[in-house]
N, C-alpha and C. Protein backbone atom coordinates (compact mmCIF):
# COMPACT_ATOMS: atom_id res chain seq x y z
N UNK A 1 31.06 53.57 12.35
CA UNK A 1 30.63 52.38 11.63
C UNK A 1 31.24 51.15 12.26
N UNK A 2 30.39 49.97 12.58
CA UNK A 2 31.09 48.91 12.99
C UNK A 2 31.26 48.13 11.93
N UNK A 3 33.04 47.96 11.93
CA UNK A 3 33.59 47.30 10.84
C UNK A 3 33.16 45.48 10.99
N UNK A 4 32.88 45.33 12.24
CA UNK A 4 32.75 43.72 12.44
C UNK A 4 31.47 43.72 11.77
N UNK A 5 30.73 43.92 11.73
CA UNK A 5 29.35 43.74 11.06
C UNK A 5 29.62 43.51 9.61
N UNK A 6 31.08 44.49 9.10
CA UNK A 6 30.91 44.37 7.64
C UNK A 6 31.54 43.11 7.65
N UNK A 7 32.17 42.41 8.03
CA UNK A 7 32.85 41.36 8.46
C UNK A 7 31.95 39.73 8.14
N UNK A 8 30.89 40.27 9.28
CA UNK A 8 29.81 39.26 9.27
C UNK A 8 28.80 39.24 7.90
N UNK A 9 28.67 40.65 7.56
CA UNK A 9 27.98 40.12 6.33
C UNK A 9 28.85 39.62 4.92
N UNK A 10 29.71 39.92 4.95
CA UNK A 10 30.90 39.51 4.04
C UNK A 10 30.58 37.59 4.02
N UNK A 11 30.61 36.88 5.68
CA UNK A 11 30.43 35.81 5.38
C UNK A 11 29.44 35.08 5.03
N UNK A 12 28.19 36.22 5.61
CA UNK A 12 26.55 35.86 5.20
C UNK A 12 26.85 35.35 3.26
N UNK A 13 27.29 36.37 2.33
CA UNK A 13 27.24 36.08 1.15
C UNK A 13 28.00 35.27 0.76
N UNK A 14 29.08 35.17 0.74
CA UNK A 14 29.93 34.00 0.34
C UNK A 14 29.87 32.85 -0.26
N UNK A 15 28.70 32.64 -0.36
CA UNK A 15 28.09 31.17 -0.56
C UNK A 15 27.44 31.26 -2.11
N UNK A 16 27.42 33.08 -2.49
CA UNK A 16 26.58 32.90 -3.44
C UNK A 16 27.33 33.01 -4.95
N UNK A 17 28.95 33.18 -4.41
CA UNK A 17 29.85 32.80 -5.63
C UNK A 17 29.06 32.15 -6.72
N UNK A 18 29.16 30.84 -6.21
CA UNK A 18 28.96 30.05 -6.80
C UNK A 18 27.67 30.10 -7.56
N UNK A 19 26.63 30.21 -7.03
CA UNK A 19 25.45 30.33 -8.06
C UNK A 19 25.39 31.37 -9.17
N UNK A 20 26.67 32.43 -8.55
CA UNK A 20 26.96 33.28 -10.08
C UNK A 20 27.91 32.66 -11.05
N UNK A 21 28.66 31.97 -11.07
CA UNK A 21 29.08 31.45 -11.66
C UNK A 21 28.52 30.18 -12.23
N UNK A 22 27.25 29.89 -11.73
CA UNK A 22 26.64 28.63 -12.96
C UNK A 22 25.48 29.25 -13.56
N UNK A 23 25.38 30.41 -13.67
CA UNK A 23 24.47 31.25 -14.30
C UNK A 23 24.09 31.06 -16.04
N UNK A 24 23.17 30.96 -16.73
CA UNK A 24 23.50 30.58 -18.06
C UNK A 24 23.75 32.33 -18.73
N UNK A 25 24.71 32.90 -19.16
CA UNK A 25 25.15 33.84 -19.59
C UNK A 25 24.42 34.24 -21.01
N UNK A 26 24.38 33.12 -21.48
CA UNK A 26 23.36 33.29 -23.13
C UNK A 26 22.30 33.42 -22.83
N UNK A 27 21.68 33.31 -22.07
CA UNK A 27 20.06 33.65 -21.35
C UNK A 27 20.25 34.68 -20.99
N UNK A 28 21.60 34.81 -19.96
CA UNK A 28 21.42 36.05 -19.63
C UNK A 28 21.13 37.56 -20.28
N UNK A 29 22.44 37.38 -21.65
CA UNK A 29 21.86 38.40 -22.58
C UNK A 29 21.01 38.53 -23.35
N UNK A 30 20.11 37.53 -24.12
CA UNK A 30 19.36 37.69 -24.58
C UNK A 30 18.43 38.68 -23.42
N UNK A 31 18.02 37.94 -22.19
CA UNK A 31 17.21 39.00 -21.33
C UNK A 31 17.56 40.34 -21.35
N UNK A 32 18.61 40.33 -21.27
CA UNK A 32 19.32 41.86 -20.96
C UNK A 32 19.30 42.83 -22.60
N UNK A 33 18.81 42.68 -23.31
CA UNK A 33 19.05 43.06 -24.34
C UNK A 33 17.28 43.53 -24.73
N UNK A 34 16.60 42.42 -24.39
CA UNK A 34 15.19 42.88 -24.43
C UNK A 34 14.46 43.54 -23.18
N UNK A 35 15.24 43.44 -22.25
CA UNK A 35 14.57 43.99 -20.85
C UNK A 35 15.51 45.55 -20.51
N UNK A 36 16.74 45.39 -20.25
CA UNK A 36 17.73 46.63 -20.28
C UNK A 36 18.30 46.79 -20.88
N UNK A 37 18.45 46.43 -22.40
CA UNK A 37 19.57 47.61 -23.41
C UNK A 37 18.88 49.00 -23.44
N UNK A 38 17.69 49.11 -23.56
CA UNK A 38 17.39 50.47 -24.02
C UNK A 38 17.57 51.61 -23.36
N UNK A 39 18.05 51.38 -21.68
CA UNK A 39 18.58 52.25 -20.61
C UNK A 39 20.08 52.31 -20.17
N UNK A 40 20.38 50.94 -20.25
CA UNK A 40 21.71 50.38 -19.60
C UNK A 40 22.76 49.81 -20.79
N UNK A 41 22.27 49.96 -22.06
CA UNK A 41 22.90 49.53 -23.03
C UNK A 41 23.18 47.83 -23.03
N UNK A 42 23.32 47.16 -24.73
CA UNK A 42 23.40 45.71 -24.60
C UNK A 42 24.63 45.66 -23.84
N UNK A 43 25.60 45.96 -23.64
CA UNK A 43 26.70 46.03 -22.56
C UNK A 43 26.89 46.32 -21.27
N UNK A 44 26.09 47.25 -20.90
CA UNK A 44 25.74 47.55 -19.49
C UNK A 44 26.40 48.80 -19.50
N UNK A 45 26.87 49.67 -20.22
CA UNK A 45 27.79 50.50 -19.95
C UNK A 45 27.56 51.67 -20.81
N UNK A 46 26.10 52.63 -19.80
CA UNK A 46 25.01 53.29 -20.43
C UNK A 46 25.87 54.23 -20.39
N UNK A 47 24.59 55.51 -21.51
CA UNK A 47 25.45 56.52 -22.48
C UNK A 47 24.66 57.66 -21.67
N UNK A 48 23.89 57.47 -20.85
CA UNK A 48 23.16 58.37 -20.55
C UNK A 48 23.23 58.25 -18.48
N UNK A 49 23.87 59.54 -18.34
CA UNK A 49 24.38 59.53 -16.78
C UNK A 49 23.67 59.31 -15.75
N UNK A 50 21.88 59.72 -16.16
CA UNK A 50 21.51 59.11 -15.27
C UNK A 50 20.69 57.73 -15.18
N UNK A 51 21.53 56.91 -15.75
CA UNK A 51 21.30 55.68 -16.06
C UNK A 51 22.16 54.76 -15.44
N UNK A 52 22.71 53.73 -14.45
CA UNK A 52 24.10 53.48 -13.89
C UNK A 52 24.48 52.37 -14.67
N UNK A 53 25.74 52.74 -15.26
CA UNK A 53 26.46 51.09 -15.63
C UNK A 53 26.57 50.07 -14.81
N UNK A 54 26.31 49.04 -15.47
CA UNK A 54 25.94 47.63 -14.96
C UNK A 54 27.55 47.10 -15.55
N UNK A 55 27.85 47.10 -16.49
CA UNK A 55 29.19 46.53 -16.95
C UNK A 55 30.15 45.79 -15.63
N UNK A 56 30.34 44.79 -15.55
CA UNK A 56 31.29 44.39 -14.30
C UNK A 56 30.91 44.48 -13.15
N UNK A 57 29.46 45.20 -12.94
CA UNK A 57 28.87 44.86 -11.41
C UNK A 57 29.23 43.33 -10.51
N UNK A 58 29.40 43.52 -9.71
CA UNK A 58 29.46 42.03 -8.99
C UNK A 58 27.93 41.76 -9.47
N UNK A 59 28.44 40.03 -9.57
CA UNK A 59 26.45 39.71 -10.15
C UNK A 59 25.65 39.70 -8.56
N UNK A 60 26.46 39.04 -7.57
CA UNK A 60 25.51 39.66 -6.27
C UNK A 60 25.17 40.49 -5.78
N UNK A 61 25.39 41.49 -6.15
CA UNK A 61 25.60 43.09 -5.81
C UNK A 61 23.85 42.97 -6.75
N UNK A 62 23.97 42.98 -8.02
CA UNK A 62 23.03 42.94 -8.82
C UNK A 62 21.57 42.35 -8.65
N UNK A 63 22.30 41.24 -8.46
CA UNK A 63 20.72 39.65 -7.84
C UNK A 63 20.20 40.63 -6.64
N UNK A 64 20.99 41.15 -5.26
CA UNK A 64 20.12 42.09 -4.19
C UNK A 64 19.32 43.24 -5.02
N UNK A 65 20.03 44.01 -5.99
CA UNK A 65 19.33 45.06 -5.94
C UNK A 65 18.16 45.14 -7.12
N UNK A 66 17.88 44.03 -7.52
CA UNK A 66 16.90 43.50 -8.94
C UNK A 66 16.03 42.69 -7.93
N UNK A 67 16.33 42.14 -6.72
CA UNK A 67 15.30 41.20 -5.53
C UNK A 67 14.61 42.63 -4.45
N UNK A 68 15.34 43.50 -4.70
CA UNK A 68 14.87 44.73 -3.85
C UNK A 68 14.25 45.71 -4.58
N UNK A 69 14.02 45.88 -5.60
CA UNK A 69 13.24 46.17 -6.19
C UNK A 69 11.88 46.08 -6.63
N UNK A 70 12.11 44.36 -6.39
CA UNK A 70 11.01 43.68 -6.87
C UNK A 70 10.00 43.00 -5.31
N UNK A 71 10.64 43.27 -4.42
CA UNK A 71 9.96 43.51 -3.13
C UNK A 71 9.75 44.49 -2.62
N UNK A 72 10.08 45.82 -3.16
CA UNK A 72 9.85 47.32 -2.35
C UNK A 72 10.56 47.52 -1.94
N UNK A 73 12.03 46.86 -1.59
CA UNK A 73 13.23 47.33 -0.14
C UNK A 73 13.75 48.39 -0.91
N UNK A 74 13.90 48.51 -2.51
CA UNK A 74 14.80 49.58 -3.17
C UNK A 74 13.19 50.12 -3.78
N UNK A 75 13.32 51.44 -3.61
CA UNK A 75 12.02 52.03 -4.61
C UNK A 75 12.46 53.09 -5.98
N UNK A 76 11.84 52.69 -7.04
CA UNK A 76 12.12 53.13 -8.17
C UNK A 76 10.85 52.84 -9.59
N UNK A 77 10.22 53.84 -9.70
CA UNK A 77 8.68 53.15 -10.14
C UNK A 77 9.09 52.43 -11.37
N UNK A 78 10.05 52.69 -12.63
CA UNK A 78 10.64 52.12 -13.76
C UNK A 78 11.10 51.30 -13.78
N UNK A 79 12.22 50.82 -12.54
CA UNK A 79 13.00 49.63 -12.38
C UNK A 79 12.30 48.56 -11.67
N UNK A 80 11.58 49.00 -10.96
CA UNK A 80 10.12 48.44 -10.40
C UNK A 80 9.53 46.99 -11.46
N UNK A 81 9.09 48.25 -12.41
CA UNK A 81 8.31 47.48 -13.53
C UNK A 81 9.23 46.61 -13.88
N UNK A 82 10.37 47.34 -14.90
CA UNK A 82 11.54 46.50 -15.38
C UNK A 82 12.06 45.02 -14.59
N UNK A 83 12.39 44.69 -13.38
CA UNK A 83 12.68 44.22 -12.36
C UNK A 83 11.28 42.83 -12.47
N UNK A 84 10.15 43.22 -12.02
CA UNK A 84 9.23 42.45 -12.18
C UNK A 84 9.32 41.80 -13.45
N UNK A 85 9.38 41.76 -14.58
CA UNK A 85 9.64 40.99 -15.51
C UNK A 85 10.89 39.80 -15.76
N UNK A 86 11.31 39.73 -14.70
CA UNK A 86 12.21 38.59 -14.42
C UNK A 86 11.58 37.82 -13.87
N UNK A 87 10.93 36.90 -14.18
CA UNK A 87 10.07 36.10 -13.21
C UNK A 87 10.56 35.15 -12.45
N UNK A 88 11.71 34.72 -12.90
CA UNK A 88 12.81 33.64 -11.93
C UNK A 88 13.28 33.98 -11.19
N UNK A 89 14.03 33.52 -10.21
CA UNK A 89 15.17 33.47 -9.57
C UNK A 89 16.31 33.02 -10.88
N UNK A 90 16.18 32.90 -11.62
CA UNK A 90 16.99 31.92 -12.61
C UNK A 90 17.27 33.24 -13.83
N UNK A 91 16.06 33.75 -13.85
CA UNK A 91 16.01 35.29 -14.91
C UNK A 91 16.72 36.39 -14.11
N UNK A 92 16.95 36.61 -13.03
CA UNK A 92 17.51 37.51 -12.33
C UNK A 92 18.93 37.13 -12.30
N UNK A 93 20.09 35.77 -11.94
CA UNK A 93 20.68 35.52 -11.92
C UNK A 93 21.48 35.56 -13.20
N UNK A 94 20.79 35.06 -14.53
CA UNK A 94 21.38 35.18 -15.44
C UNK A 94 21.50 36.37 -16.02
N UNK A 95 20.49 37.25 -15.96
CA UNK A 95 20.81 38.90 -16.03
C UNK A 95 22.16 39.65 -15.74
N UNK A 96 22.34 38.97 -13.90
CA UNK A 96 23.41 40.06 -13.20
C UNK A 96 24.27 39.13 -13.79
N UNK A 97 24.69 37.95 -13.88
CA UNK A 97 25.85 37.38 -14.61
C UNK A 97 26.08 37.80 -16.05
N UNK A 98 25.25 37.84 -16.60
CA UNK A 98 25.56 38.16 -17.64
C UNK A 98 26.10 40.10 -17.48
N UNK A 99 25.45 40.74 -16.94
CA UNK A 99 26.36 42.31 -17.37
C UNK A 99 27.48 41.94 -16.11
N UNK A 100 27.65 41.25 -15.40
CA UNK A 100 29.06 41.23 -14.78
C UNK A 100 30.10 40.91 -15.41
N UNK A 101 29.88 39.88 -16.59
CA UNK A 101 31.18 39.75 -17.14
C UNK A 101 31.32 40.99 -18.32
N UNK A 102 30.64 41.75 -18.26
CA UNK A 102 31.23 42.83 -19.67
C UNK A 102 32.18 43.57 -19.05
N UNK A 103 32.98 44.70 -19.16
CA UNK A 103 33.84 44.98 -19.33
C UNK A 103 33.47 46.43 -19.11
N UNK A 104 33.48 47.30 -17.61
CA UNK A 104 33.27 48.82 -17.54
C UNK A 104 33.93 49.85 -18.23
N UNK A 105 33.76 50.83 -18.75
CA UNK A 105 34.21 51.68 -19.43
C UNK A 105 34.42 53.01 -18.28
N UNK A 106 34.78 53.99 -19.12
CA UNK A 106 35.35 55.42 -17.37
C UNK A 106 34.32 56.21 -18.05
N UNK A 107 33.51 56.80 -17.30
CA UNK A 107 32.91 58.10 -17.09
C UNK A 107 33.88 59.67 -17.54
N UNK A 108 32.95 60.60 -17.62
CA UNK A 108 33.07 61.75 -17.82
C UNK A 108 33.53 62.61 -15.96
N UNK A 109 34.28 63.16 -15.94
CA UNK A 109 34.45 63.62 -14.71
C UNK A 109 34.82 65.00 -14.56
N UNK A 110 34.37 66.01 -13.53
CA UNK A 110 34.64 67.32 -13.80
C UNK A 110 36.42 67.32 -13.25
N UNK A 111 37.18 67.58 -13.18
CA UNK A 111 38.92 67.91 -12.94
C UNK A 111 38.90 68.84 -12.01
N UNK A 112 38.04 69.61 -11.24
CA UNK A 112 38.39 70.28 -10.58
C UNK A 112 38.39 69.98 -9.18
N UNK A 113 37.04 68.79 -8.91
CA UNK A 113 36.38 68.50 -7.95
C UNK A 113 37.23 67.02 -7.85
N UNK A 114 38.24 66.74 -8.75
CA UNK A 114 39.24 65.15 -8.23
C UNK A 114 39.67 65.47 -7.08
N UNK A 115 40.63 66.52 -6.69
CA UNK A 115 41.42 66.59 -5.40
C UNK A 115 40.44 66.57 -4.12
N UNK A 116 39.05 67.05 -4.35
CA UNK A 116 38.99 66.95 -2.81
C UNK A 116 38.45 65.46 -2.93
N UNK A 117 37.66 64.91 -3.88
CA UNK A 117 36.86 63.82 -4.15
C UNK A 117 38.34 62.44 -3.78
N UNK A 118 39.46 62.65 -4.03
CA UNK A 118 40.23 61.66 -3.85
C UNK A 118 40.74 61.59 -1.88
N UNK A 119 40.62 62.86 -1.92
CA UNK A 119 40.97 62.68 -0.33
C UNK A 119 39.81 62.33 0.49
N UNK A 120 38.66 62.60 0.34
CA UNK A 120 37.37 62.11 0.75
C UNK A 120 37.41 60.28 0.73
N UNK A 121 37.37 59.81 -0.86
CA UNK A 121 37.53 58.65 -0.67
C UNK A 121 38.56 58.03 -0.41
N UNK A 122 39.76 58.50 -0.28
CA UNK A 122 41.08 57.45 0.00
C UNK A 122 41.46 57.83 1.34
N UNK A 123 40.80 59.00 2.50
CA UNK A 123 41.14 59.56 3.65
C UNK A 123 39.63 59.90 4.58
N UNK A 124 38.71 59.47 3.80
CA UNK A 124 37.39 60.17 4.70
C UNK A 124 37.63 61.61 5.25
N UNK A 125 37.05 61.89 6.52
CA UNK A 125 37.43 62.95 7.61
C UNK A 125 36.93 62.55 8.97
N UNK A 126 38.33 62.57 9.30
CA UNK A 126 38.21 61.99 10.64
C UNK A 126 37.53 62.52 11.70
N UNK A 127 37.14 64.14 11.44
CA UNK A 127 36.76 65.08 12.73
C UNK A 127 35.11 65.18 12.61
N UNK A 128 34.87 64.53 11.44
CA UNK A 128 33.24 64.28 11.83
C UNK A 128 32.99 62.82 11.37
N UNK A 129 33.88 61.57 11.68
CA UNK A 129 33.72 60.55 11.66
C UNK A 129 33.15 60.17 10.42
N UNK A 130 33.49 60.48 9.13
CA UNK A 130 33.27 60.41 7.64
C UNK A 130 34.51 59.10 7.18
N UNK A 131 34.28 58.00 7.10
CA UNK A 131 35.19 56.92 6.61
C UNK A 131 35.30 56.71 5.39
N UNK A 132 36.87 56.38 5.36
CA UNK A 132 37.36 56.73 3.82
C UNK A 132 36.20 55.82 2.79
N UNK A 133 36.00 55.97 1.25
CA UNK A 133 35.12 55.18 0.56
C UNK A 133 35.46 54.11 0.49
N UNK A 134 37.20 54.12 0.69
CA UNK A 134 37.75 53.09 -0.13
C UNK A 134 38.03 51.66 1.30
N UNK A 135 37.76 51.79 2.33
CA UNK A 135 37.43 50.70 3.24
C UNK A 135 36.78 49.97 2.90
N UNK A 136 35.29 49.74 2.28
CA UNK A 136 34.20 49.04 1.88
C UNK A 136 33.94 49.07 0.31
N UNK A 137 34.96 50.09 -0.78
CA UNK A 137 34.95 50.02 -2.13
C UNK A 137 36.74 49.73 -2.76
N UNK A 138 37.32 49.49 -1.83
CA UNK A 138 38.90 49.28 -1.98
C UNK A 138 39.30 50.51 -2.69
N UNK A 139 40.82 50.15 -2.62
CA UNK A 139 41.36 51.40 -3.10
C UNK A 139 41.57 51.40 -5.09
N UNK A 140 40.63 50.74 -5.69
CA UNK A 140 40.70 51.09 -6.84
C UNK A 140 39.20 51.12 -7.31
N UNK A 141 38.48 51.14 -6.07
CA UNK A 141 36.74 50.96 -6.84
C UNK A 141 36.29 49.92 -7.06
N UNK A 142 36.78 48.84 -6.82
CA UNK A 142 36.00 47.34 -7.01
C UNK A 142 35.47 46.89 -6.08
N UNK A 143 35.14 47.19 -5.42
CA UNK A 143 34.18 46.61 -4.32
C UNK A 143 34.23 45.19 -3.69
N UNK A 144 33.40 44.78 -2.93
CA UNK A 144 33.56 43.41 -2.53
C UNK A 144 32.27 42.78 -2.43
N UNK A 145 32.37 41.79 -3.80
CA UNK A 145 31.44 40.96 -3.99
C UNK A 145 30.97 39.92 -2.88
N UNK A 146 31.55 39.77 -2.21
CA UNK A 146 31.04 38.77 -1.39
C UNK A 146 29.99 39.52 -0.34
N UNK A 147 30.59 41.01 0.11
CA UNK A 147 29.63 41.55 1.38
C UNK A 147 29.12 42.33 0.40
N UNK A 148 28.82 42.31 -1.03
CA UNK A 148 27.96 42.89 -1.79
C UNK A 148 27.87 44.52 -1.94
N UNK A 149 29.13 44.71 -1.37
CA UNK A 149 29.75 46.28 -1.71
C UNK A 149 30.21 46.50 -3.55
N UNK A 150 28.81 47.48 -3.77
CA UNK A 150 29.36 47.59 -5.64
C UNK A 150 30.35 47.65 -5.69
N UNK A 151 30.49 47.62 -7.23
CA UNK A 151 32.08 48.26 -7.78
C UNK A 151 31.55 49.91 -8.36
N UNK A 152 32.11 50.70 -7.94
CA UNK A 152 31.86 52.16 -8.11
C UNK A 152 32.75 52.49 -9.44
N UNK A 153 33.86 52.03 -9.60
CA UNK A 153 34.71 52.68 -10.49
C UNK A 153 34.03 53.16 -11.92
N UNK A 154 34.44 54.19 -12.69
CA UNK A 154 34.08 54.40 -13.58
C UNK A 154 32.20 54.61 -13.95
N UNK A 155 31.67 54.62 -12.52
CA UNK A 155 30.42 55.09 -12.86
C UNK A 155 30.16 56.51 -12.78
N UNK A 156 28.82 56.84 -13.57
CA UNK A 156 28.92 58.33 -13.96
C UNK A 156 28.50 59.06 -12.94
N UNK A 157 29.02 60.19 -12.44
CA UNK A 157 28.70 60.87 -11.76
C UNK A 157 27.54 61.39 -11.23
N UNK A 158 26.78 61.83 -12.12
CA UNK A 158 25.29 61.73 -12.01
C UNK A 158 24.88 60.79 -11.45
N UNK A 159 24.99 60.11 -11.71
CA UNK A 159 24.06 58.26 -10.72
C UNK A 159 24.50 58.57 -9.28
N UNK A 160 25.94 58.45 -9.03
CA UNK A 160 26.59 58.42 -7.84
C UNK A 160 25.78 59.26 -6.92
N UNK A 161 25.88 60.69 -7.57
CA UNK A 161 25.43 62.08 -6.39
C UNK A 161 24.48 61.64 -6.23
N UNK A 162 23.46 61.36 -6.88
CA UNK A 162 22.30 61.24 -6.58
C UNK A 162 21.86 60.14 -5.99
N UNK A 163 22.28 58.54 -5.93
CA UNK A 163 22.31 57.92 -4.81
C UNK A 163 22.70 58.22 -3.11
N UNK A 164 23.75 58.85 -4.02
CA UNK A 164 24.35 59.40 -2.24
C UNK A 164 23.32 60.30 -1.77
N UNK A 165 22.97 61.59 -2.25
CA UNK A 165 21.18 62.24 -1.73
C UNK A 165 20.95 61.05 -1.48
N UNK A 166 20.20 60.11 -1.89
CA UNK A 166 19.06 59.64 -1.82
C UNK A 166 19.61 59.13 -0.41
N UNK A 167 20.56 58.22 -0.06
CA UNK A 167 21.01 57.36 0.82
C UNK A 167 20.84 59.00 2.22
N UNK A 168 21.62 59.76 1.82
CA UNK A 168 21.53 60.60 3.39
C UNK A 168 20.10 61.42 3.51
N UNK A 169 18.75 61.52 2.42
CA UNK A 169 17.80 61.51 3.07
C UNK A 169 16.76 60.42 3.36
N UNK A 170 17.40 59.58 3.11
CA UNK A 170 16.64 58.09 3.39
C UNK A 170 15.75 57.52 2.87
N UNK A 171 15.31 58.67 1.67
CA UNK A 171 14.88 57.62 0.37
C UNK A 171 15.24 56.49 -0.36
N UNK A 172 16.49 56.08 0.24
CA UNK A 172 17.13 54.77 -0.59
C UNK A 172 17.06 54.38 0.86
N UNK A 173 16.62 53.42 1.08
CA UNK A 173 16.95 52.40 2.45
C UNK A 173 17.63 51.37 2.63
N UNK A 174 18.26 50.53 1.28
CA UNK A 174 18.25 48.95 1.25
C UNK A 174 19.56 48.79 1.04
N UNK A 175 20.63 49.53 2.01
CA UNK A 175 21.70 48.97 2.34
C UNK A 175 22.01 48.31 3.39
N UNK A 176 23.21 47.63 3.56
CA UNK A 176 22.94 46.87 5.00
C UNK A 176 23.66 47.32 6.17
N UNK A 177 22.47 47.17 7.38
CA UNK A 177 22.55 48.10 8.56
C UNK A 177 22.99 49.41 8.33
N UNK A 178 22.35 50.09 7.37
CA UNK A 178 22.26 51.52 7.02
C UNK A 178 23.40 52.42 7.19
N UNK A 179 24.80 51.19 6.65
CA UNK A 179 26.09 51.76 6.34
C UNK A 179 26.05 52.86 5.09
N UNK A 180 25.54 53.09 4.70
CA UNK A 180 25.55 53.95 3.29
C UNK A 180 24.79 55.12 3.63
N UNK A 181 23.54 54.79 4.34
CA UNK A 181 23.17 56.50 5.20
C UNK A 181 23.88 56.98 6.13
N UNK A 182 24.53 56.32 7.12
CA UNK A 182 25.30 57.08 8.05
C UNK A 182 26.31 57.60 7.07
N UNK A 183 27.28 56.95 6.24
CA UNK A 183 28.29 57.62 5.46
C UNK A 183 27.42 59.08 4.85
N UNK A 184 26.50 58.63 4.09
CA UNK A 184 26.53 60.02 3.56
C UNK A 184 25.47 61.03 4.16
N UNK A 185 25.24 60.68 5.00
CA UNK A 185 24.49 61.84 6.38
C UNK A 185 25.75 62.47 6.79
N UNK A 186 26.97 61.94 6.80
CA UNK A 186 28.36 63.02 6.74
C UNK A 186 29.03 63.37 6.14
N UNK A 187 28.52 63.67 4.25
CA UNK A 187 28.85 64.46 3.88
C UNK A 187 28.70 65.44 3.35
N UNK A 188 28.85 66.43 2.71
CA UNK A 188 28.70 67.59 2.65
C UNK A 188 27.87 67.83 0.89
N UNK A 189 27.46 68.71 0.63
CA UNK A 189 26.99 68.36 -0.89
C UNK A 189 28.34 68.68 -1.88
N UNK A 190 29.47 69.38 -1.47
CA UNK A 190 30.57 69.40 -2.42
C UNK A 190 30.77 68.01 -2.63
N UNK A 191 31.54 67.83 -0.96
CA UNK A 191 31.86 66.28 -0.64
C UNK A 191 31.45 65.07 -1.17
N UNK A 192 30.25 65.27 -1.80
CA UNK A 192 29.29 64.03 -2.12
C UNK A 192 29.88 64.29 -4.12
N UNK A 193 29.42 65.21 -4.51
CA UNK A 193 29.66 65.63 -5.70
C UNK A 193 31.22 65.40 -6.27
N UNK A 194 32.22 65.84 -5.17
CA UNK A 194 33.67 65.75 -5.54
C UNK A 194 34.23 64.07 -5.97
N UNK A 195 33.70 62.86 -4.45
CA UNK A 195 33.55 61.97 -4.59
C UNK A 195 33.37 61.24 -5.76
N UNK A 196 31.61 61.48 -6.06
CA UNK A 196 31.09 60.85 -7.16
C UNK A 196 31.88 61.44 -8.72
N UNK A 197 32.54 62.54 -8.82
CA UNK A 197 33.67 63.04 -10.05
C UNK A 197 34.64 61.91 -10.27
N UNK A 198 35.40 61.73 -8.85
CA UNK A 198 36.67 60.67 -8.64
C UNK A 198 36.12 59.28 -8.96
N UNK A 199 34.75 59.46 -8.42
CA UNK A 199 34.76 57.78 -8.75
C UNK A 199 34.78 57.88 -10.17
N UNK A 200 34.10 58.75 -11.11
CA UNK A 200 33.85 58.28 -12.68
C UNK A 200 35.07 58.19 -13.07
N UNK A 201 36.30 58.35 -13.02
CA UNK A 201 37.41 58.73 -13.58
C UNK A 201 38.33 57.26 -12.95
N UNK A 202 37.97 56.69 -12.15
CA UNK A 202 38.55 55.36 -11.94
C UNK A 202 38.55 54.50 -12.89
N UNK A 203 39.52 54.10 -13.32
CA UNK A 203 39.77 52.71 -14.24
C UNK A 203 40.80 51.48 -13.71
């Protein structure tokens, strides 16, 4: 993986702080309450695993993947629809601002699959060039809003594995320079599963 690239896109976003932060938040939930409570909960911090919490998402993380949706780059026929009903730039913004400031809750996690899932993400494997998670999701799961790396922590396991499939057979495409398929084109299906355990259990 070339780390300078993550570098460069880190500064590509930077700029968009700010428009999350003048977001109108009371717009935002009202939207979020008639458009995604019934999947993602009025909080963002769904009851049902394969549903992903939104709670504390970076809101740019959010604004890409609600704009990729709604152009085809992310495919998902439900979120699709859902997604299209933001008709702003202004309805999308106040959305992801608004479930960014709630407050994530921890997932359900199996205990058996933490140990390898923690050395995976806090050590990768070096002998088939597998990089740790926590380079591009830090070492507590918060990600980096600016190069638009989620925050993973405390999401449910279910969501996780199954992004990660999706990302290493290339049904998910709309990461950038297809850092998220090469990662998980090297790993293994424990590997992927153990991972996504550790992440739910992050707080």
């Amino acid at each position: 993986m070339n780390f300078k690239s993550l570098i460069a896109i880190a500064g590509l976003a930077f700029g968009l702080n700010g428009a999350a932060q003048a977001a109108d938040l009371a717009a935002g939930e009202a939207t979020a309450g008639a458009v995604c409570a019934a999947c993602h909960m009025p909080d963002g911090n769904s009851v049902v695993d394969m549903f992903p919490k939104l709670a504390g998402q970076h809101a740019q993380y959010l604004v890409k993947q609600l704009n990729d949706y709604k152009s085809g780059a992310r495919q998902d026929a439900t979120m699709t629809g859902m997604a299209m009903t933001l008709a702003t730039d202004e309805d999308v913004a106040n959305v992801a601002a608004y479930f960014a400031s709630q407050t994530p809750t921890v997932a359900a996690a199996d205990e058996s699959k933490l140990a390898l899932g923690e050395a995976i993400y806090r050590g990768g494997d070096t002998s088939k060039g597998l990089p740790a998670c926590m380079g591009c999701h830090g070492p507590a799961g918060s990600g980096n809003p600016t190069a638009k790396f989620p925050l993973v922590k405390g999401q449910h396991a279910t969501y996780t594995l199954t992004q990660l499939k999706a990302f290493a057979e290339g049904t998910r495409e709309n990461d950038p320079n297809k850092m998220m398929q090469l990662v998980a084109s090297k790993m293994s299906a424990a590997e992927m599963e153990a991972v996504a355990n550790y992440i739910a259990q992050m707080q």
